[in-house]
PDB file of N, CA and C in Angstrom:
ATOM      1  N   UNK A   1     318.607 -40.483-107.988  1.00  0.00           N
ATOM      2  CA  UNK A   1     318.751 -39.966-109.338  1.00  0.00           C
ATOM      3  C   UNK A   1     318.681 -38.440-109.285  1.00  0.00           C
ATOM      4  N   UNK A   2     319.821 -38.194-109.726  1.00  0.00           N
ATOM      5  CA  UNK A   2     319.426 -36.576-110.214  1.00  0.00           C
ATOM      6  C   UNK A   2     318.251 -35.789-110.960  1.00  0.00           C
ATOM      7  N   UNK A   3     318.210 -34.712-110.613  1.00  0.00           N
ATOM      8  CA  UNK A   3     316.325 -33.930-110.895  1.00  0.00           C
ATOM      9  C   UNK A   3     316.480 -33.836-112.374  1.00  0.00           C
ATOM     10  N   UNK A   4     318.212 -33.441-112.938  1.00  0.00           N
ATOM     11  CA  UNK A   4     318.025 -33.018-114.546  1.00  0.00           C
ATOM     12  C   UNK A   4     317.456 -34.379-115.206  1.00  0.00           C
ATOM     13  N   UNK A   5     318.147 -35.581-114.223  1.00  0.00           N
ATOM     14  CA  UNK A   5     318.310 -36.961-115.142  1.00  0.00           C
ATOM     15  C   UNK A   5     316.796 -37.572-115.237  1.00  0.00           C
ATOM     16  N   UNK A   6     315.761 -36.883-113.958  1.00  0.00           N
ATOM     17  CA  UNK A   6     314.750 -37.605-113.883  1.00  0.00           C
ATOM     18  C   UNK A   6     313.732 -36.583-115.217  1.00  0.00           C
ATOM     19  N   UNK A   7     313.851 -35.794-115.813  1.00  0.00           N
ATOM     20  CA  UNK A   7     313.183 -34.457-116.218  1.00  0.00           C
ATOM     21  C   UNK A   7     313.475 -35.156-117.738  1.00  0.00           C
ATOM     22  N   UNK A   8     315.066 -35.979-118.037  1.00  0.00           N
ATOM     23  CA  UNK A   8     315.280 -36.016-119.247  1.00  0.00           C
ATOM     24  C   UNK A   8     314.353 -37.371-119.611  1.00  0.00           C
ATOM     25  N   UNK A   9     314.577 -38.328-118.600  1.00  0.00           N
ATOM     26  CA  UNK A   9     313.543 -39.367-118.514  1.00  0.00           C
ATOM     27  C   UNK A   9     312.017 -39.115-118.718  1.00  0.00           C
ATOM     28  N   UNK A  10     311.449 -38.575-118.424  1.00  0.00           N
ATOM     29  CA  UNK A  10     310.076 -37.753-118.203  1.00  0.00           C
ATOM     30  C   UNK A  10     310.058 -37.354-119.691  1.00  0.00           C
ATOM     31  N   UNK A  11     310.127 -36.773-120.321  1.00  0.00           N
ATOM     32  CA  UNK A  11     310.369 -35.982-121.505  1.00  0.00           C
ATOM     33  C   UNK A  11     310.461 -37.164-122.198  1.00  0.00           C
ATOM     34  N   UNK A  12     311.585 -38.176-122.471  1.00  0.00           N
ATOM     35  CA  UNK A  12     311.364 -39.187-123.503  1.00  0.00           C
ATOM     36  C   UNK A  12     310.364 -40.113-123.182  1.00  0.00           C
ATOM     37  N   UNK A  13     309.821 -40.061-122.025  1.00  0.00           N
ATOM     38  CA  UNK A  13     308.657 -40.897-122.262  1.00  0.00           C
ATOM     39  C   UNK A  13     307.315 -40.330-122.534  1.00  0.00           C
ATOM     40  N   UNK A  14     307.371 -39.096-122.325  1.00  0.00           N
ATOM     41  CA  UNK A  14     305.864 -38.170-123.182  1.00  0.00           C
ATOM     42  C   UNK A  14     306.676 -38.110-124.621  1.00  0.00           C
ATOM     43  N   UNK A  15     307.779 -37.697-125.016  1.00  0.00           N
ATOM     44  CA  UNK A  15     307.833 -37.455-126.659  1.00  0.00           C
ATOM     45  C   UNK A  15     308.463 -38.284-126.741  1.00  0.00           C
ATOM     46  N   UNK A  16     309.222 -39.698-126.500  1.00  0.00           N
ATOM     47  CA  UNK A  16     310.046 -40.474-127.134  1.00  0.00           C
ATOM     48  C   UNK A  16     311.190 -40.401-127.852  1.00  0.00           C
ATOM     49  N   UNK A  17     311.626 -39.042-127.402  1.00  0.00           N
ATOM     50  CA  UNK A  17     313.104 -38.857-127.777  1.00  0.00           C
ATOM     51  C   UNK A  17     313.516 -37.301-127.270  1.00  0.00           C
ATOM     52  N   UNK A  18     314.661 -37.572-126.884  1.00  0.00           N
ATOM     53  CA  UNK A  18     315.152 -35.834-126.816  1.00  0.00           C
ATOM     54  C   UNK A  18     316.304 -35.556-127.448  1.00  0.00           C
ATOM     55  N   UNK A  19     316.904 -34.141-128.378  1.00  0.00           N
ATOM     56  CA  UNK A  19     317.482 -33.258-129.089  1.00  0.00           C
ATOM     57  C   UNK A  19     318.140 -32.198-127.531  1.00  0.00           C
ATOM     58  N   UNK A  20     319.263 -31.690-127.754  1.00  0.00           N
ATOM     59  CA  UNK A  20     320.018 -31.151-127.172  1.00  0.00           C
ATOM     60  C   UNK A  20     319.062 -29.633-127.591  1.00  0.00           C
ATOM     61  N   UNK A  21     318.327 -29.299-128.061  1.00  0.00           N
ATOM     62  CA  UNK A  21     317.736 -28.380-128.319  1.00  0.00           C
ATOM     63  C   UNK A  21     316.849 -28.132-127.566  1.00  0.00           C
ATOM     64  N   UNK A  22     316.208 -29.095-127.912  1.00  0.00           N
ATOM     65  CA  UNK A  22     314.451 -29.949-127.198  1.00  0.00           C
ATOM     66  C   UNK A  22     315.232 -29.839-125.259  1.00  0.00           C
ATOM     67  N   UNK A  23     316.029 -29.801-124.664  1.00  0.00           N
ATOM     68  CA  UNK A  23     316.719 -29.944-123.725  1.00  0.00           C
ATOM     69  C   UNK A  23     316.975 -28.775-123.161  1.00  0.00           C
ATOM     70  N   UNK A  24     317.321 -27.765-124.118  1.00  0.00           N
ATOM     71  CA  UNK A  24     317.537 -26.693-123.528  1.00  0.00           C
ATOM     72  C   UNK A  24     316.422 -25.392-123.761  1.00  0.00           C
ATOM     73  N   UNK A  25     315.405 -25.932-124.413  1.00  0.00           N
ATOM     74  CA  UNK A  25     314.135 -25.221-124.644  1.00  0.00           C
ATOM     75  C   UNK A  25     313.206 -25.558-123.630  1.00  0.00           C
ATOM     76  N   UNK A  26     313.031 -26.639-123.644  1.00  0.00           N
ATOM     77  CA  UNK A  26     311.869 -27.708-122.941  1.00  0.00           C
ATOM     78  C   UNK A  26     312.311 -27.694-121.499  1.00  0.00           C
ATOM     79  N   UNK A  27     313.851 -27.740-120.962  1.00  0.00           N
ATOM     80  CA  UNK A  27     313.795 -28.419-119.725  1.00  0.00           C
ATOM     81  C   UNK A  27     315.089 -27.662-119.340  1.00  0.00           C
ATOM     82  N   UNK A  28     316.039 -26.511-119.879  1.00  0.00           N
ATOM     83  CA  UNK A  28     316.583 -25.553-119.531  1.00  0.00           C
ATOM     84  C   UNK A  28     317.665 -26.604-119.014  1.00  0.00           C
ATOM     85  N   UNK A  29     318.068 -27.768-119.654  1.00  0.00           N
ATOM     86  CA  UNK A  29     319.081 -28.289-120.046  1.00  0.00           C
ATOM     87  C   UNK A  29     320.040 -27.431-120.945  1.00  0.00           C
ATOM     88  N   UNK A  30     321.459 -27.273-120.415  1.00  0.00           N
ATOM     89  CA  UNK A  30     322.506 -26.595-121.889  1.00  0.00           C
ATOM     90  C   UNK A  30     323.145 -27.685-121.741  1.00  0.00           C
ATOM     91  N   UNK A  31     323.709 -29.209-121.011  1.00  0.00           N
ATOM     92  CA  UNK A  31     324.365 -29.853-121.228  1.00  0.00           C
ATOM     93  C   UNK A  31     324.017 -30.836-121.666  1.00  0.00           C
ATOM     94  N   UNK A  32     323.318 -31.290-122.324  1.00  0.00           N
ATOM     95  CA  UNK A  32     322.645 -32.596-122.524  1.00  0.00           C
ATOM     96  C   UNK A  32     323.588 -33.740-122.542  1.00  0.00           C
ATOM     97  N   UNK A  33     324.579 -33.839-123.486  1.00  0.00           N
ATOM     98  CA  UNK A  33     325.296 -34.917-123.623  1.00  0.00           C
ATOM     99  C   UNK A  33     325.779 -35.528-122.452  1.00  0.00           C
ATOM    100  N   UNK A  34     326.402 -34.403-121.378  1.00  0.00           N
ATOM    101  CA  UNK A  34     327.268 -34.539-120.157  1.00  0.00           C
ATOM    102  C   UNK A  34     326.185 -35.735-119.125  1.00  0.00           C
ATOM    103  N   UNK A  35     325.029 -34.929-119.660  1.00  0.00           N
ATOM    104  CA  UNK A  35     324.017 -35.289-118.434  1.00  0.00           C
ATOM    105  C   UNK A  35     323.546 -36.644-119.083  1.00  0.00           C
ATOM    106  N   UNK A  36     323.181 -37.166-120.286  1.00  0.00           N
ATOM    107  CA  UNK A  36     323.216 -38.771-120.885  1.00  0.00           C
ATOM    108  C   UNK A  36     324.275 -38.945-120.564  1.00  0.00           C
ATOM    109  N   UNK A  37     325.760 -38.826-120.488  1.00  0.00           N
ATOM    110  CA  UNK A  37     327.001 -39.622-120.088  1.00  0.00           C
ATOM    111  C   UNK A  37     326.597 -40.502-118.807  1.00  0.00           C
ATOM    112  N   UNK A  38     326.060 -39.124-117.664  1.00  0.00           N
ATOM    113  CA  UNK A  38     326.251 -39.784-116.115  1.00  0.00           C
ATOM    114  C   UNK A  38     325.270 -40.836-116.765  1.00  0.00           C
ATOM    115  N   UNK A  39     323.984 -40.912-117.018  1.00  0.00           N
ATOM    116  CA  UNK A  39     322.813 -41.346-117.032  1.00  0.00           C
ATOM    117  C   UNK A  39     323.164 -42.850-117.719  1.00  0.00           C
ATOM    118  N   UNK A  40     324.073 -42.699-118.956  1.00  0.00           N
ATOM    119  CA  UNK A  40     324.194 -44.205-119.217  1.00  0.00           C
ATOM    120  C   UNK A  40     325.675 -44.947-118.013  1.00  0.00           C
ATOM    121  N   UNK A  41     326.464 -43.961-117.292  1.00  0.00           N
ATOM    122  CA  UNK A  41     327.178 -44.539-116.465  1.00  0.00           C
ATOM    123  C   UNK A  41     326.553 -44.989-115.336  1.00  0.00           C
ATOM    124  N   UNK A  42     325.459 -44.808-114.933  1.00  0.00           N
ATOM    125  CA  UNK A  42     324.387 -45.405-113.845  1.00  0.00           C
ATOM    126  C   UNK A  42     323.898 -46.068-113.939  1.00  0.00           C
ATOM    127  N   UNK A  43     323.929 -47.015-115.529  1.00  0.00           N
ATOM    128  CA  UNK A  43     323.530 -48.144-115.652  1.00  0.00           C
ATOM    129  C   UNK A  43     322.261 -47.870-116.254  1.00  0.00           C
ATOM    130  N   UNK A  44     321.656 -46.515-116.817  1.00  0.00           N
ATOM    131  CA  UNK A  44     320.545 -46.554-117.818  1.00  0.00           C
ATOM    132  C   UNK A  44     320.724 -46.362-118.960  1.00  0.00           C
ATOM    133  N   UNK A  45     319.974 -47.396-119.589  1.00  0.00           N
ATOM    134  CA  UNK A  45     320.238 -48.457-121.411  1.00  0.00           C
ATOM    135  C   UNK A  45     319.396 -46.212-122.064  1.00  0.00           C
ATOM    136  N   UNK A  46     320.417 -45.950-122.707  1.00  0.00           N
ATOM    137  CA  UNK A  46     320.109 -45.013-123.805  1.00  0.00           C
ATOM    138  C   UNK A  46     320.643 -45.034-125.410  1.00  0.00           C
ATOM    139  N   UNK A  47     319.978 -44.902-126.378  1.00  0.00           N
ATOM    140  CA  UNK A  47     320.153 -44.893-127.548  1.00  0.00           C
ATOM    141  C   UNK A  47     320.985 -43.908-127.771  1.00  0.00           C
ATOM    142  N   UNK A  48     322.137 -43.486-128.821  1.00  0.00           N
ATOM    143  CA  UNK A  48     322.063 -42.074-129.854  1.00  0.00           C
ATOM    144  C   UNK A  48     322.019 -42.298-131.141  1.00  0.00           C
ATOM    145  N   UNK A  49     321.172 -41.358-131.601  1.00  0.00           N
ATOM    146  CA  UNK A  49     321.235 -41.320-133.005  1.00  0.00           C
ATOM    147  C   UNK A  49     321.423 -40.330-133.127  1.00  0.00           C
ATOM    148  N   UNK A  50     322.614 -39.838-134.467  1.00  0.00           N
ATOM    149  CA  UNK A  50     323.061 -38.765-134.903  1.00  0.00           C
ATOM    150  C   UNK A  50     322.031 -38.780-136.326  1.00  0.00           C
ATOM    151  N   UNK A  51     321.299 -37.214-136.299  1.00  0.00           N
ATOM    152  CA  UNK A  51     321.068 -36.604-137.349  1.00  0.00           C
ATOM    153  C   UNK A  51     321.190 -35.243-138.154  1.00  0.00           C
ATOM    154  N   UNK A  52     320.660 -35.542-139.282  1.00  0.00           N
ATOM    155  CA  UNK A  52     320.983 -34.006-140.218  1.00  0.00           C
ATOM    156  C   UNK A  52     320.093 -33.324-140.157  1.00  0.00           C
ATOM    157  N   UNK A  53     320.274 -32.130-140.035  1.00  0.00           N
ATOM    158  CA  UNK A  53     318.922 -30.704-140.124  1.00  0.00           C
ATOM    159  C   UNK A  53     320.037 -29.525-140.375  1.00  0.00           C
ATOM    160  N   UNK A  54     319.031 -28.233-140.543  1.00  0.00           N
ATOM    161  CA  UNK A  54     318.854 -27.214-140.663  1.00  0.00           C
ATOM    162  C   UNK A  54     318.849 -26.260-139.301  1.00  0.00           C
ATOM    163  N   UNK A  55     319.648 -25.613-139.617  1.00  0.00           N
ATOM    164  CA  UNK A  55     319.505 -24.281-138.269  1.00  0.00           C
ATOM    165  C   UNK A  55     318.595 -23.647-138.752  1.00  0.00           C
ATOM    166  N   UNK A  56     318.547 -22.173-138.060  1.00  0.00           N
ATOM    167  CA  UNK A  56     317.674 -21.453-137.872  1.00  0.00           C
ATOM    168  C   UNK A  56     318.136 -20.370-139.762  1.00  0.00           C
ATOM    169  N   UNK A  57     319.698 -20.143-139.822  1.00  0.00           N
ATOM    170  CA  UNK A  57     320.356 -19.613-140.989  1.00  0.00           C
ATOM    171  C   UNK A  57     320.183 -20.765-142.212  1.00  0.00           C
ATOM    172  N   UNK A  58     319.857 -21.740-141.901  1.00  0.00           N
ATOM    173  CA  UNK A  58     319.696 -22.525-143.275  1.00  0.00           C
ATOM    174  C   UNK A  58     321.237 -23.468-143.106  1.00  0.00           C
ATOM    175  N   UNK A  59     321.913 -23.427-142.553  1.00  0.00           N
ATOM    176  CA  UNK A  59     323.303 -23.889-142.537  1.00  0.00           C
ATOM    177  C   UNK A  59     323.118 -25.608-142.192  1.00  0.00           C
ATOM    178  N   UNK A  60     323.316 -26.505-142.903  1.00  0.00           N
ATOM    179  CA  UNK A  60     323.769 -27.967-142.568  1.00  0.00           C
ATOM    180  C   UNK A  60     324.486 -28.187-140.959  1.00  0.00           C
ATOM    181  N   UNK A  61     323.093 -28.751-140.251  1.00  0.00           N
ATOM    182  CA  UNK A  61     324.216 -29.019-139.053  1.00  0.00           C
ATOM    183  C   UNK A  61     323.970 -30.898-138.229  1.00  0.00           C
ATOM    184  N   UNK A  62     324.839 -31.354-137.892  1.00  0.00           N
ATOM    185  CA  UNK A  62     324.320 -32.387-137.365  1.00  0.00           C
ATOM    186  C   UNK A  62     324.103 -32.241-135.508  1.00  0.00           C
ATOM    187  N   UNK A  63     323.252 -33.149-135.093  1.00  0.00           N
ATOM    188  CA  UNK A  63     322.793 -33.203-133.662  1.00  0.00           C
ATOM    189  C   UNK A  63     322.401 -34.658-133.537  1.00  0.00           C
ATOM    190  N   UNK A  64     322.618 -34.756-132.423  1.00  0.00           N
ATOM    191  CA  UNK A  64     322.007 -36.078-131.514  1.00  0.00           C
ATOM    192  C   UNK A  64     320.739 -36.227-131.274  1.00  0.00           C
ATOM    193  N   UNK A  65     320.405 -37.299-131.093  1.00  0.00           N
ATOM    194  CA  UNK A  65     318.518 -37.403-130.503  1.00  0.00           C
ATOM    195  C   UNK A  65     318.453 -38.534-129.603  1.00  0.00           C
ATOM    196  N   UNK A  66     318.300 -38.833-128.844  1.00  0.00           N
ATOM    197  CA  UNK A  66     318.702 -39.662-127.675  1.00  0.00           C
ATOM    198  C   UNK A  66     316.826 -40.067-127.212  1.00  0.00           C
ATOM    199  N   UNK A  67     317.367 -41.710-127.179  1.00  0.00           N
ATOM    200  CA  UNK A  67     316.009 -42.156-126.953  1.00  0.00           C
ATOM    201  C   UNK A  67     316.363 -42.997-125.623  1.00  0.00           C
ATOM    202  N   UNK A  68     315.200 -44.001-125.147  1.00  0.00           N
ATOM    203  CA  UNK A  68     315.578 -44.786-124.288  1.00  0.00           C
ATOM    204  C   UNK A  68     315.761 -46.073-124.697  1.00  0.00           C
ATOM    205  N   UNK A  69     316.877 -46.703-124.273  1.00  0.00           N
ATOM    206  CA  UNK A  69     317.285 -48.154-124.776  1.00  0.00           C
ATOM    207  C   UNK A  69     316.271 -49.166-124.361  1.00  0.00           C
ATOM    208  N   UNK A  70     316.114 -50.480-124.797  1.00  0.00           N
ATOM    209  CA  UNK A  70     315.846 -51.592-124.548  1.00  0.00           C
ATOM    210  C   UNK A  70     316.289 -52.427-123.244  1.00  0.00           C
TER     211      UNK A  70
END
């Protein structure tokens, strides 16, 4: 397993979910999605849920939050 893939694993199991934000703050991830692609093509069960928030300007934006599957 790759070090990013084992770091993103690690992370949802202390906070139970990770944000493409949370990814590139927390664990100096900028690709997140790319790196869940390989991760569910290797045969690991991951959730997405798309949600709504707020930037930093107040602007409506949506993002992903990626948990671990069942």
């Amino acid at each position: 397993m790759k070090p990013q893939h084992e770091r993103i694993l690690q992370y949802m199991d202390v906070h139970g979910s990770i944000t493409p934000m949370e990814a590139f703050s927390e664990l100096g991830i900028t690709k997140l999605s790319t790196r869940i692609g390989e991760m569910i093509e290797s045969g690991i069960s991951i959730e997405k849920h798309r949600e709504k928030g707020r930037n930093r300007f107040g602007e409506k934006v949506n993002y992903m939050r990626y948990t671990k599957g069942e």
